[in-house]
PDB file of N, CA and C in Angstrom:
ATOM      1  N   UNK A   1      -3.018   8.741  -8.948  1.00  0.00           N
ATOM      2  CA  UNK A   1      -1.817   8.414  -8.191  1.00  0.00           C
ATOM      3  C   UNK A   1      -1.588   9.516  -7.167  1.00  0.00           C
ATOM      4  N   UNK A   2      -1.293   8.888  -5.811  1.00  0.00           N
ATOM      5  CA  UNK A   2      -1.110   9.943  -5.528  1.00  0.00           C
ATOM      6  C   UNK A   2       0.206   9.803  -4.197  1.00  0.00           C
ATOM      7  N   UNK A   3       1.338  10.959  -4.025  1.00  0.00           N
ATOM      8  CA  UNK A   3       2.648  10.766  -3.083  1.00  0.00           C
ATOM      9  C   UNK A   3       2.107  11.287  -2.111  1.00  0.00           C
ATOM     10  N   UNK A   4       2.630  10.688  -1.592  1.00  0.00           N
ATOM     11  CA  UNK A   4       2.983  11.053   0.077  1.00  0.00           C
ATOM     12  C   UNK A   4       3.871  10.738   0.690  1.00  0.00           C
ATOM     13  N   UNK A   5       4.639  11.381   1.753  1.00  0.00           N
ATOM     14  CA  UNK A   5       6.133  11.524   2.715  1.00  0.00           C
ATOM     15  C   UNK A   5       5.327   9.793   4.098  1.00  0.00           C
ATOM     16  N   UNK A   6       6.324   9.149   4.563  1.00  0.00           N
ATOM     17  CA  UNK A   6       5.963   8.498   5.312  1.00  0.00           C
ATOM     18  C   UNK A   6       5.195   8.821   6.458  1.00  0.00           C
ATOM     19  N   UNK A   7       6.048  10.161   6.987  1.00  0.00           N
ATOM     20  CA  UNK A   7       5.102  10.962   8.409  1.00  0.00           C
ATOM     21  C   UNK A   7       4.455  11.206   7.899  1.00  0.00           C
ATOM     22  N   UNK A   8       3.771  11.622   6.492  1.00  0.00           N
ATOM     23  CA  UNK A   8       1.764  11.738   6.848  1.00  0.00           C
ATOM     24  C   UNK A   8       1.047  10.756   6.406  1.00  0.00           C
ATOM     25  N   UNK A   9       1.850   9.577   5.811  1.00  0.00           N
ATOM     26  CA  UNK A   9       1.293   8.163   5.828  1.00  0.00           C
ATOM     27  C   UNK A   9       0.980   7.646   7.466  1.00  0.00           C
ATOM     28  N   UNK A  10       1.944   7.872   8.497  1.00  0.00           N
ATOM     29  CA  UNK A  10       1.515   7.251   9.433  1.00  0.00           C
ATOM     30  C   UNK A  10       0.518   8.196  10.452  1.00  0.00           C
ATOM     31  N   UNK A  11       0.835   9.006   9.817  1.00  0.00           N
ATOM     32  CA  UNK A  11      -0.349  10.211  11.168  1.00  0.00           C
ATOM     33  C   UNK A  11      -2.207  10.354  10.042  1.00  0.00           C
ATOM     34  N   UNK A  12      -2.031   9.896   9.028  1.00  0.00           N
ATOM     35  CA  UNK A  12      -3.201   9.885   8.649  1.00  0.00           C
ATOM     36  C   UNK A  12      -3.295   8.552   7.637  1.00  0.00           C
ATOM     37  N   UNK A  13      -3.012   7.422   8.211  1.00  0.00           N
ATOM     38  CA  UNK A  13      -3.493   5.956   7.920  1.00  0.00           C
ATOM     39  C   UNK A  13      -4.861   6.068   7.412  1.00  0.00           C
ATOM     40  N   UNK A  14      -5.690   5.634   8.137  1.00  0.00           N
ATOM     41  CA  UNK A  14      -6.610   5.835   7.321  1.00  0.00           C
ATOM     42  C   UNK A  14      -7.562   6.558   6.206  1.00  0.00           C
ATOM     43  N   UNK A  15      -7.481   8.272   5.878  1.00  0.00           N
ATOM     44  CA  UNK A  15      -7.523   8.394   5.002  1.00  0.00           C
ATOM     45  C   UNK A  15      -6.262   8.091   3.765  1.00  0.00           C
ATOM     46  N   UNK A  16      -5.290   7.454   3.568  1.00  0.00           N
ATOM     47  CA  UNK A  16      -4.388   7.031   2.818  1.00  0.00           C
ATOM     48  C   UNK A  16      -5.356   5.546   2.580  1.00  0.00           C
ATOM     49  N   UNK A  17      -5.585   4.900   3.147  1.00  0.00           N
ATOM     50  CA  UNK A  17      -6.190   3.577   3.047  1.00  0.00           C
ATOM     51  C   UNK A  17      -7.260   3.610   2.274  1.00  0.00           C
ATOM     52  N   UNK A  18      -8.235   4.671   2.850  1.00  0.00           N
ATOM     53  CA  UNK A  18      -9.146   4.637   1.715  1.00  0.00           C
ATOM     54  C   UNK A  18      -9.084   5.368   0.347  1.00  0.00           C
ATOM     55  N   UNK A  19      -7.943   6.668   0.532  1.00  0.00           N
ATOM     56  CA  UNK A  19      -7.520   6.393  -1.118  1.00  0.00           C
ATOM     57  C   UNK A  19      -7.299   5.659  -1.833  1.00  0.00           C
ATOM     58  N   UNK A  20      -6.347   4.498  -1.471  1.00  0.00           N
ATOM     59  CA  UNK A  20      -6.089   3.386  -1.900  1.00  0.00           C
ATOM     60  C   UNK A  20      -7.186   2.468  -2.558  1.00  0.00           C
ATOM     61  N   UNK A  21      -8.257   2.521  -2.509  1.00  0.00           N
ATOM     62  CA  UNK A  21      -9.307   2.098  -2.897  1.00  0.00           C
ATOM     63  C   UNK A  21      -9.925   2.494  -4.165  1.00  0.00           C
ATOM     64  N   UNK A  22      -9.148   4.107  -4.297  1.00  0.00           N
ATOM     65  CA  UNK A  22      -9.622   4.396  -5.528  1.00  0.00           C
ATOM     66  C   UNK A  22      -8.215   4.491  -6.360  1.00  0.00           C
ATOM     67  N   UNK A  23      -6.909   4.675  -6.103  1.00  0.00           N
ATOM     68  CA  UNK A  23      -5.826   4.835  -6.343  1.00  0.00           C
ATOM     69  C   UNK A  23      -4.557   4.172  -5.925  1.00  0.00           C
ATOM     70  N   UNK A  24      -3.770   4.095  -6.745  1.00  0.00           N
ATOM     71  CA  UNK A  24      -2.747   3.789  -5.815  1.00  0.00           C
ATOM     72  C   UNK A  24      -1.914   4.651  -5.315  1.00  0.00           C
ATOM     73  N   UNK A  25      -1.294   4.486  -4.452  1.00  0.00           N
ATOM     74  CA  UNK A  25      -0.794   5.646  -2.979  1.00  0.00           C
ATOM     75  C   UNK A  25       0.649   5.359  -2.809  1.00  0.00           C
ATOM     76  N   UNK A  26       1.637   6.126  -3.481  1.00  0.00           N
ATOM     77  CA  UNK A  26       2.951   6.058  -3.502  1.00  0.00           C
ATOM     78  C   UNK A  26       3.112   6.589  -1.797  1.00  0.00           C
ATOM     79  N   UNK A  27       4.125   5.804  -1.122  1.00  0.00           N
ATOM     80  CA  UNK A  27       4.776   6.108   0.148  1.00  0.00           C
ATOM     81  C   UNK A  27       6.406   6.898   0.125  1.00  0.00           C
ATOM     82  N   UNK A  28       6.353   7.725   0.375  1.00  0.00           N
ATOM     83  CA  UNK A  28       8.121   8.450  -0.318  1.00  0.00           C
ATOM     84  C   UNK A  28       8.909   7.854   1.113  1.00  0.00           C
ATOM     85  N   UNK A  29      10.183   7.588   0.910  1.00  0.00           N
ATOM     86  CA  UNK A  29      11.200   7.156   2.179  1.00  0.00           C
ATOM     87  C   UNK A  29      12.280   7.869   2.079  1.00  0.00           C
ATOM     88  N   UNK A  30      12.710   8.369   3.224  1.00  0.00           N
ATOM     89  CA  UNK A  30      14.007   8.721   3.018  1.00  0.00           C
ATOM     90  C   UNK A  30      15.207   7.751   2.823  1.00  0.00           C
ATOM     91  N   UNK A  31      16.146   8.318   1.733  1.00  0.00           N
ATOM     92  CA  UNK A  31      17.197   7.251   1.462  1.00  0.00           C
ATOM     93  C   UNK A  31      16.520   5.921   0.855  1.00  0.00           C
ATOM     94  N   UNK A  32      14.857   5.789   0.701  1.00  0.00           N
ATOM     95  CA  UNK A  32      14.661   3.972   0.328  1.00  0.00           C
ATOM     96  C   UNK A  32      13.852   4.404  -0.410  1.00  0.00           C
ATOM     97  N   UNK A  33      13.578   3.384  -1.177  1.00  0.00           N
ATOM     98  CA  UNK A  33      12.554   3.354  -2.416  1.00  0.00           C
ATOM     99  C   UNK A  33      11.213   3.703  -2.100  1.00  0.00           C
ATOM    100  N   UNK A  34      10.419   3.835  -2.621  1.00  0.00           N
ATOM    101  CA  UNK A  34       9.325   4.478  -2.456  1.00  0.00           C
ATOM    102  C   UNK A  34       8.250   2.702  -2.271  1.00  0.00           C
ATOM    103  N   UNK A  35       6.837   2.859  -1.840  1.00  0.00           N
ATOM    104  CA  UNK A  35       6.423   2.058  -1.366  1.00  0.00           C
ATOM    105  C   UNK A  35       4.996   1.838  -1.902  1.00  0.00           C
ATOM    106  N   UNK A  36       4.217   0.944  -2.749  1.00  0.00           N
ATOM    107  CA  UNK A  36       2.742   0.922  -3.020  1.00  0.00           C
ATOM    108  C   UNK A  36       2.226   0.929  -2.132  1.00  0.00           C
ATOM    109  N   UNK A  37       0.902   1.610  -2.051  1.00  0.00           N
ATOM    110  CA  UNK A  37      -0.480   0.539  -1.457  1.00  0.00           C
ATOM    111  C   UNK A  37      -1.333   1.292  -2.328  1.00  0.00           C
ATOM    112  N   UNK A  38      -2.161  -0.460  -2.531  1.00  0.00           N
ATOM    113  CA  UNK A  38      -2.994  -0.628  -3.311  1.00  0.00           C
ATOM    114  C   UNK A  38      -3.646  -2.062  -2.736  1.00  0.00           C
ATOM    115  N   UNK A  39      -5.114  -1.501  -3.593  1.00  0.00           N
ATOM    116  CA  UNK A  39      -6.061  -2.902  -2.945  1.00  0.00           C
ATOM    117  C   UNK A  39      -5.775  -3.940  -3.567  1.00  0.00           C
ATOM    118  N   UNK A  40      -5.811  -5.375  -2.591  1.00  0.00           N
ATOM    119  CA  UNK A  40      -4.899  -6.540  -3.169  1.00  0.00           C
ATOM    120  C   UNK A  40      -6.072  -7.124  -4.036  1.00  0.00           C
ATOM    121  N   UNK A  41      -7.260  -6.870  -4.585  1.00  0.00           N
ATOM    122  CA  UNK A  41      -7.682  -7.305  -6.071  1.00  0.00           C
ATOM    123  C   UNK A  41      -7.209  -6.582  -6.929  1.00  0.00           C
ATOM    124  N   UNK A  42      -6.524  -5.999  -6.769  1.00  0.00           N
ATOM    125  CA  UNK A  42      -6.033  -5.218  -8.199  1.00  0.00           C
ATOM    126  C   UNK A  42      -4.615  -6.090  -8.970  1.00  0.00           C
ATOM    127  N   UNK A  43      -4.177  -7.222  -7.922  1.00  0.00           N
ATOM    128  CA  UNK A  43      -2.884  -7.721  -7.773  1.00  0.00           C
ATOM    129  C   UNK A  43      -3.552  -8.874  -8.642  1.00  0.00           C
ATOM    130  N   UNK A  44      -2.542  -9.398  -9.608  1.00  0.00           N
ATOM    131  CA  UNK A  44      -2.564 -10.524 -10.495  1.00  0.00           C
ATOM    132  C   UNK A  44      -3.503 -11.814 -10.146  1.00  0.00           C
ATOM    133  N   UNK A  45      -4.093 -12.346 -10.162  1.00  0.00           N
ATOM    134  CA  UNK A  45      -4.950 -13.461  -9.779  1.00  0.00           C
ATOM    135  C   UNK A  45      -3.745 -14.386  -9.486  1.00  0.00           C
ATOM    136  N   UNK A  46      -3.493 -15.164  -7.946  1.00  0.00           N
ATOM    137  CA  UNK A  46      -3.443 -16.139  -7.890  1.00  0.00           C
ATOM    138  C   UNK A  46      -3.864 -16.421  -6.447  1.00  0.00           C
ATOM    139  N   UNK A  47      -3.498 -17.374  -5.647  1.00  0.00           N
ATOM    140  CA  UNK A  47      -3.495 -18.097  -4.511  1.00  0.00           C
ATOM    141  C   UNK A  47      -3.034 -17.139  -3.298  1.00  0.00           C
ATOM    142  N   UNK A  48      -3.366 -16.059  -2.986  1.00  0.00           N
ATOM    143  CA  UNK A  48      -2.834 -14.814  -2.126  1.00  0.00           C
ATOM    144  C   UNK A  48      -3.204 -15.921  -0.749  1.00  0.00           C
ATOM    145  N   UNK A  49      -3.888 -16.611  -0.510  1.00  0.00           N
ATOM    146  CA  UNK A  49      -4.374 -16.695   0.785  1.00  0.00           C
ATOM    147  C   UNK A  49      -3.553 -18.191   1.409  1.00  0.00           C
ATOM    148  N   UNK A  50      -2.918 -18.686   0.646  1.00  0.00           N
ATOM    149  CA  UNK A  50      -1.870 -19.536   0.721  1.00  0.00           C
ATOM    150  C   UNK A  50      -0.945 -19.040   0.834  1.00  0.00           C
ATOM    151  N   UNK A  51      -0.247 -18.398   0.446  1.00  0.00           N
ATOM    152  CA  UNK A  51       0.870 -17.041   0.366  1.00  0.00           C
ATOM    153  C   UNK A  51       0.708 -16.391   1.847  1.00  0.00           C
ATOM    154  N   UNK A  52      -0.448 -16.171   2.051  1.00  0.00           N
ATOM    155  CA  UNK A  52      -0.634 -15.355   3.641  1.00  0.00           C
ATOM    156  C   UNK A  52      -0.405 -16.330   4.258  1.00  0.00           C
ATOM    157  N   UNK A  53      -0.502 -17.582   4.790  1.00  0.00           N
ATOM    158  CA  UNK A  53      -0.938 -18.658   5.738  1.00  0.00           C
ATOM    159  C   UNK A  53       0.216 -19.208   5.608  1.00  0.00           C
ATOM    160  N   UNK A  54       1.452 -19.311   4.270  1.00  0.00           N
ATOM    161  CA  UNK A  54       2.674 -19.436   4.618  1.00  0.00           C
ATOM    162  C   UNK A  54       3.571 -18.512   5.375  1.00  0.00           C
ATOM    163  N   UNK A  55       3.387 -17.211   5.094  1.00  0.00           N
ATOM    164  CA  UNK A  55       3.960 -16.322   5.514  1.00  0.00           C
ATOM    165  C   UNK A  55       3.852 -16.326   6.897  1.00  0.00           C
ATOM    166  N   UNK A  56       2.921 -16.665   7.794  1.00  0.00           N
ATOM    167  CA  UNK A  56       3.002 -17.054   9.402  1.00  0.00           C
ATOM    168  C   UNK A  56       3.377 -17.878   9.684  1.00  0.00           C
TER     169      UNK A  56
END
């Protein structure tokens, strides 16, 4: 597991992304809840790609 503050989530995206691959990657917010990323096979089996195609 590993935290990180939002400003060095967005100034170093991609190594956060590919942590994420091996971990999941807490996002800290000020004042807001904190934020996953994680790779979406790790997410419960169902219909994600119906879910995406509604969501647009």
């Amino acid at each position: 597991m590993c935290v990180v503050t939002a400003r060095a989530f967005r100034a170093n995206q991609k190594k956060y992304f590919e942590l994420a691959e091996q971990e999941p990657v807490y996002v800290t917010r000020k004042n807001r809840r904190p934020m996953v990323i994680r790779v979406a096979d790790d997410l419960p089996k169902r219909d994600l790609t119906a879910e995406l195609v509604g969501a647009l």
